[in-house]
C-alpha atoms as a PDB file:
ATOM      1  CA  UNK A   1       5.084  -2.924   9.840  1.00  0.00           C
ATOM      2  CA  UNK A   2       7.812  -5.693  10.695  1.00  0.00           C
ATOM      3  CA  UNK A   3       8.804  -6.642  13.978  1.00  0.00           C
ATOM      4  CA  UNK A   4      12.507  -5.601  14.415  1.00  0.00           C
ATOM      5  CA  UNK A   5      15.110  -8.341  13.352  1.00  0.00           C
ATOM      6  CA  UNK A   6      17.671  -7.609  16.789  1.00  0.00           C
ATOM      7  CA  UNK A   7      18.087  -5.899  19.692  1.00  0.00           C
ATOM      8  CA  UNK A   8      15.185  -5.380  22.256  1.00  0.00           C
ATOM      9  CA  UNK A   9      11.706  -6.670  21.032  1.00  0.00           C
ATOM     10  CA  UNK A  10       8.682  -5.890  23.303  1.00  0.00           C
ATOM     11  CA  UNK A  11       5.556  -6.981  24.039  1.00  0.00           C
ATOM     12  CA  UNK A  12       4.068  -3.750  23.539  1.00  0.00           C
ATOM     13  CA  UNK A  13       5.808  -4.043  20.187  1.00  0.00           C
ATOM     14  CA  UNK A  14       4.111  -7.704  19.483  1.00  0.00           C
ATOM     15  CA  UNK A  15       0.537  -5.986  20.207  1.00  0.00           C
ATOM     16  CA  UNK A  16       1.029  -2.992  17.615  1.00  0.00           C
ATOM     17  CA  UNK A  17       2.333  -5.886  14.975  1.00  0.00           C
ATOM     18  CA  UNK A  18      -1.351  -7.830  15.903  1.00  0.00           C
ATOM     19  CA  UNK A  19      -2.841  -4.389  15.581  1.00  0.00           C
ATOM     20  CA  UNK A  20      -3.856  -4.411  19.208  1.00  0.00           C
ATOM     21  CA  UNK A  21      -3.852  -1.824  21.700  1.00  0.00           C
ATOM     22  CA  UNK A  22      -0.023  -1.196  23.286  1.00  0.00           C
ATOM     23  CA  UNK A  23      -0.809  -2.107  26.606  1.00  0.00           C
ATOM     24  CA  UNK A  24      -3.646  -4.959  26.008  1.00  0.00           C
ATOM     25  CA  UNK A  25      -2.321  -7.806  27.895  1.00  0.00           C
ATOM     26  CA  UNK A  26      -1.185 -10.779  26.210  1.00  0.00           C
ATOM     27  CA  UNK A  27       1.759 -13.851  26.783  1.00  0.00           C
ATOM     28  CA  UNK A  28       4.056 -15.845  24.388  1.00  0.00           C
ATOM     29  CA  UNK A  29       1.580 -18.287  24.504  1.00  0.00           C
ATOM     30  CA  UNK A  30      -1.075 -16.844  22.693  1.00  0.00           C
ATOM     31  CA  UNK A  31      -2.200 -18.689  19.968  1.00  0.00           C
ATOM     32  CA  UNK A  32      -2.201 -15.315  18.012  1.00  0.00           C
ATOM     33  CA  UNK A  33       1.177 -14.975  18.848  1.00  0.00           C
ATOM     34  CA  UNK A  34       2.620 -18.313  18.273  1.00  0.00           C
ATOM     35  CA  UNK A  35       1.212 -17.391  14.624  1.00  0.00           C
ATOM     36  CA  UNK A  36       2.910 -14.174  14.033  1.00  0.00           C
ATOM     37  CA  UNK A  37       6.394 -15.839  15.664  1.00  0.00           C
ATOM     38  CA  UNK A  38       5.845 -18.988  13.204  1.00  0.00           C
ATOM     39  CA  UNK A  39       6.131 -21.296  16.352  1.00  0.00           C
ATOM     40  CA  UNK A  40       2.953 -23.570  16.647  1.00  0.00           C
ATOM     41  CA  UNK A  41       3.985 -25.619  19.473  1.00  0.00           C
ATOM     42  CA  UNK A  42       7.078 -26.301  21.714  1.00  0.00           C
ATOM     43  CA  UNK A  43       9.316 -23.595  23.326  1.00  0.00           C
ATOM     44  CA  UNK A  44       9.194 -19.899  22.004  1.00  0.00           C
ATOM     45  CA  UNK A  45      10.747 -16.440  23.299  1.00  0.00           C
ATOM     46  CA  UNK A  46      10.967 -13.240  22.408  1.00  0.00           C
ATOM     47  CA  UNK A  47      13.961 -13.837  20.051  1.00  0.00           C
ATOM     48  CA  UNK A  48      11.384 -16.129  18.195  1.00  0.00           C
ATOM     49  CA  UNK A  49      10.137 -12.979  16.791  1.00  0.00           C
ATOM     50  CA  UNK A  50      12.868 -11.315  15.269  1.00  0.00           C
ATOM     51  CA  UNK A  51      11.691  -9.814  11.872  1.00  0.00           C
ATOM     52  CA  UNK A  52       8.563 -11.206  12.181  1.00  0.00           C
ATOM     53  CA  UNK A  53       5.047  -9.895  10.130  1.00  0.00           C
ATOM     54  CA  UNK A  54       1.982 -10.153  11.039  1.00  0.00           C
ATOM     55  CA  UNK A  55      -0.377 -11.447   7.790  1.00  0.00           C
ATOM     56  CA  UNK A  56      -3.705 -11.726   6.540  1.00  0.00           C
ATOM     57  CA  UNK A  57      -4.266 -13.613   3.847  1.00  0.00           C
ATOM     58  CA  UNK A  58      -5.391 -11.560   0.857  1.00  0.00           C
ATOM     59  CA  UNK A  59      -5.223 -10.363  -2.801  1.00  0.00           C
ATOM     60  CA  UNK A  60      -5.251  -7.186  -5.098  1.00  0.00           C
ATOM     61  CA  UNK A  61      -8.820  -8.848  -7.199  1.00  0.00           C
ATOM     62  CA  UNK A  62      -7.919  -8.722 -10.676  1.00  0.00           C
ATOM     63  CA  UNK A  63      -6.350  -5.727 -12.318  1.00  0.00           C
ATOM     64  CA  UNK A  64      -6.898  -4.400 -15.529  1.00  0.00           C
ATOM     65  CA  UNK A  65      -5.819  -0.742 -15.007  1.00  0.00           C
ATOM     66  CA  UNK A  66      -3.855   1.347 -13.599  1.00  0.00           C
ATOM     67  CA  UNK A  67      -0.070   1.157 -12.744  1.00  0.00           C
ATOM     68  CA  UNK A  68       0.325   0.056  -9.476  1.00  0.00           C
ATOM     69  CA  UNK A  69      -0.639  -1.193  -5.843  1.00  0.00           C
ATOM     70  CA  UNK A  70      -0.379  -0.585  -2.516  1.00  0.00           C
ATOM     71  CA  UNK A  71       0.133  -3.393  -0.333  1.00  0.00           C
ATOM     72  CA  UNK A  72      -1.470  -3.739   3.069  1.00  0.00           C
ATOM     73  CA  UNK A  73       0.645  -3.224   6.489  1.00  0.00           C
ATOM     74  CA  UNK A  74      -0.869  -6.752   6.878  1.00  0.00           C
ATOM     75  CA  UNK A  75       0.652  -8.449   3.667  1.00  0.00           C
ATOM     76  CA  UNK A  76       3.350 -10.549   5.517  1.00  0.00           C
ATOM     77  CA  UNK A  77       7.154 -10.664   3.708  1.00  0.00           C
ATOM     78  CA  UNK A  78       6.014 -12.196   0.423  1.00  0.00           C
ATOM     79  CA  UNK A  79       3.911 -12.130  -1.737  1.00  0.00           C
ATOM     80  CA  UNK A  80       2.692 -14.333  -5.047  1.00  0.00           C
ATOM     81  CA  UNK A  81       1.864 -12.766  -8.475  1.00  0.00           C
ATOM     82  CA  UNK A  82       0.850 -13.356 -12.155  1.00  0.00           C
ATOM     83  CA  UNK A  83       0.638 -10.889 -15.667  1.00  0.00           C
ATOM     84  CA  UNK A  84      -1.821 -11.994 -18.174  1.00  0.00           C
ATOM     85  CA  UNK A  85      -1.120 -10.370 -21.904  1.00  0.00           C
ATOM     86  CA  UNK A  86      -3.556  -9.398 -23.837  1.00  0.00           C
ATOM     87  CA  UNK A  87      -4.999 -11.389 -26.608  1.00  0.00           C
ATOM     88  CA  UNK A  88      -4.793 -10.649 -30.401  1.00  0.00           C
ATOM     89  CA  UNK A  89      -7.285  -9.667 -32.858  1.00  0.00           C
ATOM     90  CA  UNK A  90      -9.080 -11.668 -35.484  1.00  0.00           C
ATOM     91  CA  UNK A  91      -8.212 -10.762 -39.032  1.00  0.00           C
ATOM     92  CA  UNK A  92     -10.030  -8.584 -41.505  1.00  0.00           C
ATOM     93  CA  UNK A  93     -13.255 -10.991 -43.361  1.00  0.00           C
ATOM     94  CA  UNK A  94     -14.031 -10.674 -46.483  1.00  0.00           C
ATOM     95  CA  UNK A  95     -17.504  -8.154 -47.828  1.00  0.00           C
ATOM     96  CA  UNK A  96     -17.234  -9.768 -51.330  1.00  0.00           C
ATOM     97  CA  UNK A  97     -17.408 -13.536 -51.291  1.00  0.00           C
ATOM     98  CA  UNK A  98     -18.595 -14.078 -54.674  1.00  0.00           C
ATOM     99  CA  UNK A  99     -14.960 -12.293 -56.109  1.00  0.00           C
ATOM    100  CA  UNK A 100     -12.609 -15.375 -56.947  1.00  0.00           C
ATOM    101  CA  UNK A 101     -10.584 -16.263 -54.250  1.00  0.00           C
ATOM    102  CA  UNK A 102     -12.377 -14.572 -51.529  1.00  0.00           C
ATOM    103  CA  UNK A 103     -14.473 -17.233 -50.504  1.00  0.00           C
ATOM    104  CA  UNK A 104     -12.209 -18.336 -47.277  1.00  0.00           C
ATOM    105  CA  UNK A 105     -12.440 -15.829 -44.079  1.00  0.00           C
ATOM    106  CA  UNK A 106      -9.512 -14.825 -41.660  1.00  0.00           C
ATOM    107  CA  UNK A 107      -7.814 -16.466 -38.776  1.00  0.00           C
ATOM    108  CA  UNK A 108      -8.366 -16.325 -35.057  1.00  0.00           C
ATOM    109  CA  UNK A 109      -5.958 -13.913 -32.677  1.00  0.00           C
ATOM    110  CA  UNK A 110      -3.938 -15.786 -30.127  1.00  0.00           C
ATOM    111  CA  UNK A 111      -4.618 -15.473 -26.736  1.00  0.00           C
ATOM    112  CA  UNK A 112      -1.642 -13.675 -24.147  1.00  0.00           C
ATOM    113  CA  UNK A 113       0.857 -15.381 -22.542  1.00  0.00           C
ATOM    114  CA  UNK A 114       0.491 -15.989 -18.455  1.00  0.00           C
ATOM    115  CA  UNK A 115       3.648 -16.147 -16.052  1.00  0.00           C
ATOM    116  CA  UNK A 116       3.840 -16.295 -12.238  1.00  0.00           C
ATOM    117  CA  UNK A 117       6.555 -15.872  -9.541  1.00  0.00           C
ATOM    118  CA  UNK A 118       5.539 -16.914  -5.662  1.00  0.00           C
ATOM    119  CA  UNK A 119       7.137 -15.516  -2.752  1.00  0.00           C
ATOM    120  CA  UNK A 120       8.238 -12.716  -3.732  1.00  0.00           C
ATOM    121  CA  UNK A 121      10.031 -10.223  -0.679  1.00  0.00           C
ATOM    122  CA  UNK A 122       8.245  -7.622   0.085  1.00  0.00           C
ATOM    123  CA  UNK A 123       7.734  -4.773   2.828  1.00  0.00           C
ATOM    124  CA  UNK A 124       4.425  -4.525   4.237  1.00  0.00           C
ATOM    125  CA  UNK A 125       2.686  -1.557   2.723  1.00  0.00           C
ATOM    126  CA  UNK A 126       4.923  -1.161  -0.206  1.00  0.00           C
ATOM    127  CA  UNK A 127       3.636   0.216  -3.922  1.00  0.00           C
ATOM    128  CA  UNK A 128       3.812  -3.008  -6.990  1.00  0.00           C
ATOM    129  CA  UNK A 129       4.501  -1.899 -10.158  1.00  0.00           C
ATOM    130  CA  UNK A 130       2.779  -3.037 -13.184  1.00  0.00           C
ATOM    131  CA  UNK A 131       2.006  -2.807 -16.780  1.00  0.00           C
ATOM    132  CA  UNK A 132      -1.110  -3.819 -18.467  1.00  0.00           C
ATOM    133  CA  UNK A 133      -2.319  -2.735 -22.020  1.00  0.00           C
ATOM    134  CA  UNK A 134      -4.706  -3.624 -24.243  1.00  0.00           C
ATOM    135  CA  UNK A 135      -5.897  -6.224 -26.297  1.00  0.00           C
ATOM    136  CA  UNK A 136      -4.947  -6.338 -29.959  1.00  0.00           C
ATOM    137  CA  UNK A 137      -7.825  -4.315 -32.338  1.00  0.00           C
ATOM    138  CA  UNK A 138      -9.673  -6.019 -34.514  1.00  0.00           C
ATOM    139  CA  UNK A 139      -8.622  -6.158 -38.519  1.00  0.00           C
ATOM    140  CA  UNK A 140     -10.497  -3.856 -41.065  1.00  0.00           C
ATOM    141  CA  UNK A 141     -13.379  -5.381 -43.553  1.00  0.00           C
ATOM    142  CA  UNK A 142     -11.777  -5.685 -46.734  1.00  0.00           C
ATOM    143  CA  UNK A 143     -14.166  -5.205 -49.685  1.00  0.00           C
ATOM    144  CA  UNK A 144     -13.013  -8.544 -51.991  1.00  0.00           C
ATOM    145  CA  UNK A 145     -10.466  -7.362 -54.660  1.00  0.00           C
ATOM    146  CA  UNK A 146     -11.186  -3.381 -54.154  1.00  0.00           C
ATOM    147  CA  UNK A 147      -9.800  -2.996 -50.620  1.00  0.00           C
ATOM    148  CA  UNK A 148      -7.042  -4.943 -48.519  1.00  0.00           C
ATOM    149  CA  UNK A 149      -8.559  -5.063 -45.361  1.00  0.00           C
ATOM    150  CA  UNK A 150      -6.237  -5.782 -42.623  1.00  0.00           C
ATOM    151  CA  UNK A 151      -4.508  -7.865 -39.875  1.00  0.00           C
ATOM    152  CA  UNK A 152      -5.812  -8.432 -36.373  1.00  0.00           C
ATOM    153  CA  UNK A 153      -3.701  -6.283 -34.131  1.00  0.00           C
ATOM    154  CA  UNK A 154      -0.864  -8.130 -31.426  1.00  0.00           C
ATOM    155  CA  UNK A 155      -1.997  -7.288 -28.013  1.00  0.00           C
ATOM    156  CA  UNK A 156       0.498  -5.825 -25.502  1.00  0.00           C
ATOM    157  CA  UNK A 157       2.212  -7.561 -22.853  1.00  0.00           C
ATOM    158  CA  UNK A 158       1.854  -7.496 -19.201  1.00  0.00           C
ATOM    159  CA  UNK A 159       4.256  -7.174 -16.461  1.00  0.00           C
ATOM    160  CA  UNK A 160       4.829  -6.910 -12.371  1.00  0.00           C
ATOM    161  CA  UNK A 161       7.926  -5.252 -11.007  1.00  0.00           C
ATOM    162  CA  UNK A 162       8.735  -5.239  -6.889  1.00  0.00           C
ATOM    163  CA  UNK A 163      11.618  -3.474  -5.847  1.00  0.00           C
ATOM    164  CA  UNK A 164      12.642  -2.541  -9.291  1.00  0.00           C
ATOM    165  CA  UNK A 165      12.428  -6.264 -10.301  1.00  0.00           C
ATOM    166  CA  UNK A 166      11.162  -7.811 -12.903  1.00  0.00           C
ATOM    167  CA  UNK A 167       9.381 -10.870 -11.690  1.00  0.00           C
ATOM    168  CA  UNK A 168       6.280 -11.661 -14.294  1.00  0.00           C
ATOM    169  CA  UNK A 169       5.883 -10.873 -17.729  1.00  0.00           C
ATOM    170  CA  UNK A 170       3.952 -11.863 -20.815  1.00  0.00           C
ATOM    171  CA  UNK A 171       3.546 -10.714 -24.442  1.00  0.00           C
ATOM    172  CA  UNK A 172       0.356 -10.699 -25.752  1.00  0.00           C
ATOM    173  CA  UNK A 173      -0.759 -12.927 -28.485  1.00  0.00           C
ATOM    174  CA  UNK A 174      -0.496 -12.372 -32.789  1.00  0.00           C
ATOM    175  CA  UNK A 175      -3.272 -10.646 -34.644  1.00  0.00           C
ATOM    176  CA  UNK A 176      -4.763 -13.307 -37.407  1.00  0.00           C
ATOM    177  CA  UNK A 177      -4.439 -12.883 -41.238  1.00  0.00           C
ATOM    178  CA  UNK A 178      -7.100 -10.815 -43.030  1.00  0.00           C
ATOM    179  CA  UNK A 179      -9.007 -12.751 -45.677  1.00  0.00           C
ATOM    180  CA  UNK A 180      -8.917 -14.885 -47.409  1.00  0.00           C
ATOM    181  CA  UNK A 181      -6.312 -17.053 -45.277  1.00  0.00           C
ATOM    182  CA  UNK A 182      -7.066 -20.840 -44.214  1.00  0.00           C
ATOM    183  CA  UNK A 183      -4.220 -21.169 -42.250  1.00  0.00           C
ATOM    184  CA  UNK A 184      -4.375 -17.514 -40.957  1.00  0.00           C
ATOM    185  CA  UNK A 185      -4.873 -18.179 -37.315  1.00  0.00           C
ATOM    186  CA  UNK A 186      -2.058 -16.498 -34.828  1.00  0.00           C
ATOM    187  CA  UNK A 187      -0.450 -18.003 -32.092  1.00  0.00           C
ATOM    188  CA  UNK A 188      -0.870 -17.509 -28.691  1.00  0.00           C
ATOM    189  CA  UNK A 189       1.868 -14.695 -26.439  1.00  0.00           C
ATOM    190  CA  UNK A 190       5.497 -16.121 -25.406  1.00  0.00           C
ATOM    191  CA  UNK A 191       6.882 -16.287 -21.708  1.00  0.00           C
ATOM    192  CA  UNK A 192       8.771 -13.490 -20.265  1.00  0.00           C
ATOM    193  CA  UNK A 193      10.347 -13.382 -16.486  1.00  0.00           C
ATOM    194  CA  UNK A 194       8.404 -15.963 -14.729  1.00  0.00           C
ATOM    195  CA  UNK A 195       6.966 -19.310 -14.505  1.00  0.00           C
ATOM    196  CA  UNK A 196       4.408 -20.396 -16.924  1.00  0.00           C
ATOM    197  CA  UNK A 197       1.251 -21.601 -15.661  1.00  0.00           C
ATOM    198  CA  UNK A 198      -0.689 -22.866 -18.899  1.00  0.00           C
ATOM    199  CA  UNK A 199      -0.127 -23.166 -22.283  1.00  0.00           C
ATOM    200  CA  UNK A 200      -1.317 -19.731 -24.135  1.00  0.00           C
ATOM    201  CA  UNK A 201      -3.557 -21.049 -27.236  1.00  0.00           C
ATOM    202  CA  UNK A 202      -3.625 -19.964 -30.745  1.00  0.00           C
ATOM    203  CA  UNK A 203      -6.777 -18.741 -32.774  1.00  0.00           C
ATOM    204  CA  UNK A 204      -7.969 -21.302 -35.115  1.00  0.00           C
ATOM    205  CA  UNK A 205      -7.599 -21.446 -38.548  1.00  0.00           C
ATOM    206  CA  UNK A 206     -11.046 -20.718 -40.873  1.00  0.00           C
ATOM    207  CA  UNK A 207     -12.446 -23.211 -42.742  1.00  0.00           C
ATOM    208  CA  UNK A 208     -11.119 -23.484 -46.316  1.00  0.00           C
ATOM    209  CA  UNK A 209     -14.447 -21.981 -48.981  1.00  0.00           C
ATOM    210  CA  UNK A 210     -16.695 -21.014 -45.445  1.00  0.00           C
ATOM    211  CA  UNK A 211     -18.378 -18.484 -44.166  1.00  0.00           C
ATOM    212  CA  UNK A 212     -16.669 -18.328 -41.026  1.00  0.00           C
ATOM    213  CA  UNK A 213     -13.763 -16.926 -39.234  1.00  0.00           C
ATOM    214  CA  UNK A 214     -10.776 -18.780 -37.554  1.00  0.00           C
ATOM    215  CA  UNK A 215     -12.386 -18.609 -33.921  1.00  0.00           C
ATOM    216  CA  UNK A 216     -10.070 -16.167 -30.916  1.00  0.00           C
ATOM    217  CA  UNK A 217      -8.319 -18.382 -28.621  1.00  0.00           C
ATOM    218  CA  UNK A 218      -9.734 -18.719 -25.371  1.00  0.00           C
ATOM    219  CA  UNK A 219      -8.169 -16.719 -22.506  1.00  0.00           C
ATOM    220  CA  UNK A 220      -8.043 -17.359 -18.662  1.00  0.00           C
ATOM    221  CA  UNK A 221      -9.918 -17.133 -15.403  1.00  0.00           C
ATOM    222  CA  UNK A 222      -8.705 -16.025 -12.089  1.00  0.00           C
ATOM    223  CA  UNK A 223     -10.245 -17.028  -8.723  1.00  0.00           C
ATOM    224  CA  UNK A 224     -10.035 -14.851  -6.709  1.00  0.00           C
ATOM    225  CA  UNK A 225     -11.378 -16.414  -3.580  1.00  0.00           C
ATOM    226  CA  UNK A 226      -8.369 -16.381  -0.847  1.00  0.00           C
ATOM    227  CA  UNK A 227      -6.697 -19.401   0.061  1.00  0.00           C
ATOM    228  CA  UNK A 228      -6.613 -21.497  -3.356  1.00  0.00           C
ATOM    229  CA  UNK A 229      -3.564 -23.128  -4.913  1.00  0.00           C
ATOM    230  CA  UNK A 230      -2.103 -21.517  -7.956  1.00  0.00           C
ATOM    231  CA  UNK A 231      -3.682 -24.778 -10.039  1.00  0.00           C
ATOM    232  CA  UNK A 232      -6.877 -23.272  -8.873  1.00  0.00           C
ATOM    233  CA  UNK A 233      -6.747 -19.842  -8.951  1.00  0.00           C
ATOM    234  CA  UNK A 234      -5.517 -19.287 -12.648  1.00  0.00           C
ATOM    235  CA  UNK A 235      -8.126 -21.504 -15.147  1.00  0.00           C
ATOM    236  CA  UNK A 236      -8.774 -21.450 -19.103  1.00  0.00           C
ATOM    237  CA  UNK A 237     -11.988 -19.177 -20.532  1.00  0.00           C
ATOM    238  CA  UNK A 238     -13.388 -20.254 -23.409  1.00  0.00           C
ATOM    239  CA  UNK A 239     -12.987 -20.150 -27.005  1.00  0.00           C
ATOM    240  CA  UNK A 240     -14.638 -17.460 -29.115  1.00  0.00           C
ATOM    241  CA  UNK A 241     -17.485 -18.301 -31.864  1.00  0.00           C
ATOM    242  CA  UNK A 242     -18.427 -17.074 -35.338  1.00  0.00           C
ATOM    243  CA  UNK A 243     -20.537 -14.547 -36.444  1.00  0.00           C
ATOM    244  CA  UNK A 244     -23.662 -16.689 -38.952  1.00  0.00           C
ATOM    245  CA  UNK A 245     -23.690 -15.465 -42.213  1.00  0.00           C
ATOM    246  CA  UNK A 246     -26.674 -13.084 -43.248  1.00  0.00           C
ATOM    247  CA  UNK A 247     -27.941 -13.298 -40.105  1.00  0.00           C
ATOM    248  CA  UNK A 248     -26.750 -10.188 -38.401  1.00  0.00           C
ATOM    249  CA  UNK A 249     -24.826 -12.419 -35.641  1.00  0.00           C
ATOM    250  CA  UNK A 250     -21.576 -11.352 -34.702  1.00  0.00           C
ATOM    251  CA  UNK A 251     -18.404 -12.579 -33.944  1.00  0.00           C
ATOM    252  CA  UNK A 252     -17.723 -12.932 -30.426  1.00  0.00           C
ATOM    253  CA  UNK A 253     -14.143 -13.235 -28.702  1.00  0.00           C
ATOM    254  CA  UNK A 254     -12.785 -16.055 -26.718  1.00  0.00           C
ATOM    255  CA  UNK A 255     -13.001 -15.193 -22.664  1.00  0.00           C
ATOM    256  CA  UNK A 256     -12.262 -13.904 -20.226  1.00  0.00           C
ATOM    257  CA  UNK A 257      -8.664 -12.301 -20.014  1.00  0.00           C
ATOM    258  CA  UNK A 258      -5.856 -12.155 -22.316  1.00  0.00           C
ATOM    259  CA  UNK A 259      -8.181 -14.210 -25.240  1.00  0.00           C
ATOM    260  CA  UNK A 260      -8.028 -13.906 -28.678  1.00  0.00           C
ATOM    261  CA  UNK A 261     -10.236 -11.803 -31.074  1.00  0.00           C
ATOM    262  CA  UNK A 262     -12.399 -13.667 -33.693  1.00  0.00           C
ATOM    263  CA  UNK A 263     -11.505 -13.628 -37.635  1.00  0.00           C
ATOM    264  CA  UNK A 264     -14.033 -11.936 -39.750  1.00  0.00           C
ATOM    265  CA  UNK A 265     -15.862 -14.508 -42.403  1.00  0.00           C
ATOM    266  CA  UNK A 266     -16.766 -13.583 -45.517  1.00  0.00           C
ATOM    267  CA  UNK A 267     -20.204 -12.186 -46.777  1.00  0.00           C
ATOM    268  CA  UNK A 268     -21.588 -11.008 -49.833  1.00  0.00           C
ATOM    269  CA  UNK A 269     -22.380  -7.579 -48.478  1.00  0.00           C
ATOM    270  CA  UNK A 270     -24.408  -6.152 -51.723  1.00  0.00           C
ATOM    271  CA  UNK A 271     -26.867  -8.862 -50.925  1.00  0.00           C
ATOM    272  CA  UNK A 272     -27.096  -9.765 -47.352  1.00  0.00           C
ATOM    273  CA  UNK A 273     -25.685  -8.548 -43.696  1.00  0.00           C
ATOM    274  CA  UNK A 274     -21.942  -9.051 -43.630  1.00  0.00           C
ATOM    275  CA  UNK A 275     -21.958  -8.762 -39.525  1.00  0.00           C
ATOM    276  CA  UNK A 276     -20.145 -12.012 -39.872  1.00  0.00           C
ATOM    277  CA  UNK A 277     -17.506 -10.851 -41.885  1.00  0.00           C
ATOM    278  CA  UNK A 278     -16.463  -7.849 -39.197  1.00  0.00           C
ATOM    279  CA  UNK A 279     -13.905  -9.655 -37.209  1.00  0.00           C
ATOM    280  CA  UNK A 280     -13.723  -9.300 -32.928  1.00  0.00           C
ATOM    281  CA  UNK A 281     -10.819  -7.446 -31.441  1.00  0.00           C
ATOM    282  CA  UNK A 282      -8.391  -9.462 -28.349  1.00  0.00           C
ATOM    283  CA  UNK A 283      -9.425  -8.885 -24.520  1.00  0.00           C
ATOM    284  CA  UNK A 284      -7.384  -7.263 -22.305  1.00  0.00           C
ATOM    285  CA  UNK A 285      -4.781  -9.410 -19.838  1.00  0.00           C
ATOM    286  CA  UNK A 286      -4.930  -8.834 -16.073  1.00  0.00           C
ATOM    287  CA  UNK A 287      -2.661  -8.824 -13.127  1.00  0.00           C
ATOM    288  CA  UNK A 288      -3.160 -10.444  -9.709  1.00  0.00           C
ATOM    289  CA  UNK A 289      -1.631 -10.519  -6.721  1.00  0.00           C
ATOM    290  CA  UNK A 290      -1.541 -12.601  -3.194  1.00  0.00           C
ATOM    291  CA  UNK A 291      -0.073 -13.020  -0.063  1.00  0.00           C
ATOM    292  CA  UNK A 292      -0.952 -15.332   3.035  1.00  0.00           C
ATOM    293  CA  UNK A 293      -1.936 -18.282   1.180  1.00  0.00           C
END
């Protein structure tokens, strides 16, 4: 609850904000109330008070579901939050290497945008609003000159509404070019309401005649330990890495949220494992949310 912003303001009233008994006994000089009435030091009274909440620091932990969350009564007035989109997927490799022209594997998805927007008014206890979908599906194995194979998929954006505002969104980042593309690697999701924290990253480009994919752009990490700066709360993941050809190793996507799906490479796969050649689909983005700090 909120402490009311006129009119006759209690004691009794201060203790239920603290979430102490009614009649416990307490005085303006309380350290926990010189907190709640924003008044360190120096004169206070009861009109010090006015529309006053009482907050502990705190955050949602990272969501990747779901459509909402309920605030705490003890979330203060504002609170801070940030959508992740989800990456893209790699592109389609290649199954028939030795067919002219299909020597060269597929590009990299992008990774999802990230945007932020702090103190945001709030009511203590109220429901957040958000959208989070998933990351972009890997492209299809395309069988040299027989079959087309596909693009990585673009993943879907993210979003946080309070109040009915918009105040964070993302898109997610491009799918990369099936094989055989050397300059098939997809760029990273755009900005949407918000502030932009980093720099979303493309997927890399594969190697002209290899037998590797363009590797999915890295994503982002989220601390979630209460208390941090934004600079140290949202960080970069890392980049994705190729499947090895005839080996049976896979490719793997970048990390952790919102990165981008690996391109497929290209394999002869009459004559050896084409794991390599099976391209990595985009993770999904996230949403976080804090107050207090």
């Amino acid at each position: 609850m909120t402490l009311p912003a006129s009119g006759p303001l209690s004691l009794s009233a201060v203790n239920t904000e603290l979430q102490l008994s009614s009649t416990a006994t307490i005085s303006l000089n309380d350290a926990s109330v010189r907190t709640l009435f924003a008044v360190p030091s120096g004169a206070i009274s009861m009109s010090s008070g006015y529309g006053k909440a009482y907050t502990i620091a705190g955050n949602s932990g990272i969501l990747t579901s779901g459509s909402s969350f309920t605030l705490p009564s003890t979330s203060g007035l504002t609170i801070s939050v940030l959508a992740i989109g989800s990456g893209g997927g790699g592109g389609g490799g290649s199954n028939r290497r030795t067919n002219a022209g299909f020597s060269t594997g597929a590009g990299g998805g992008g990774s999802g945008g990230n945007q932020y927007a702090l103190n945001v008014p709030v009511t203590p206890g109220q429901s957040v609003s958000f959208s989070i979908g998933g990351g972009g599906g890997a492209g299809s194995l395309r069988d040299g000159i027989y079959t087309s194979g596909s693009n990585g998929g673009t993943g879907d954006g993210c979003s946080v509404t309070v109040s009915a505002v918009l105040r964070a969104s993302s898109s997610g980042g491009s799918g990369g070019l099936v094989s055989p593309n050397a300059t098939g690697g997809a760029a990273g999701g755009s900005a949407g309401a918000g502030t932009q924290a980093l720099t979303p990253t493309a997927g890399s480009n594969a190697g002209s005649g290899t037998t590797i994919g363009g590797l999915g752009a890295r994503g982002y990490t989220i601390n979630t330990t209460v208390g941090l700066p934004l600079a140290s709360i949202i960080g970069y993941g890392a980049t994705g890495t190729a499947g090895s050809n005839g080996t049976g190793i896979p490719c793997v996507s970048g990390t952790i949220y919102g990165a981008g799906g690996t391109g497929g490479g290209t394999a002869q796969g009459d004559e050896q494992n084409n794991t390599n050649a099976i391209a990595s689909s985009g993770t999904v983005g996230a949403v976080f949310i804090w107050w207090g700090y």
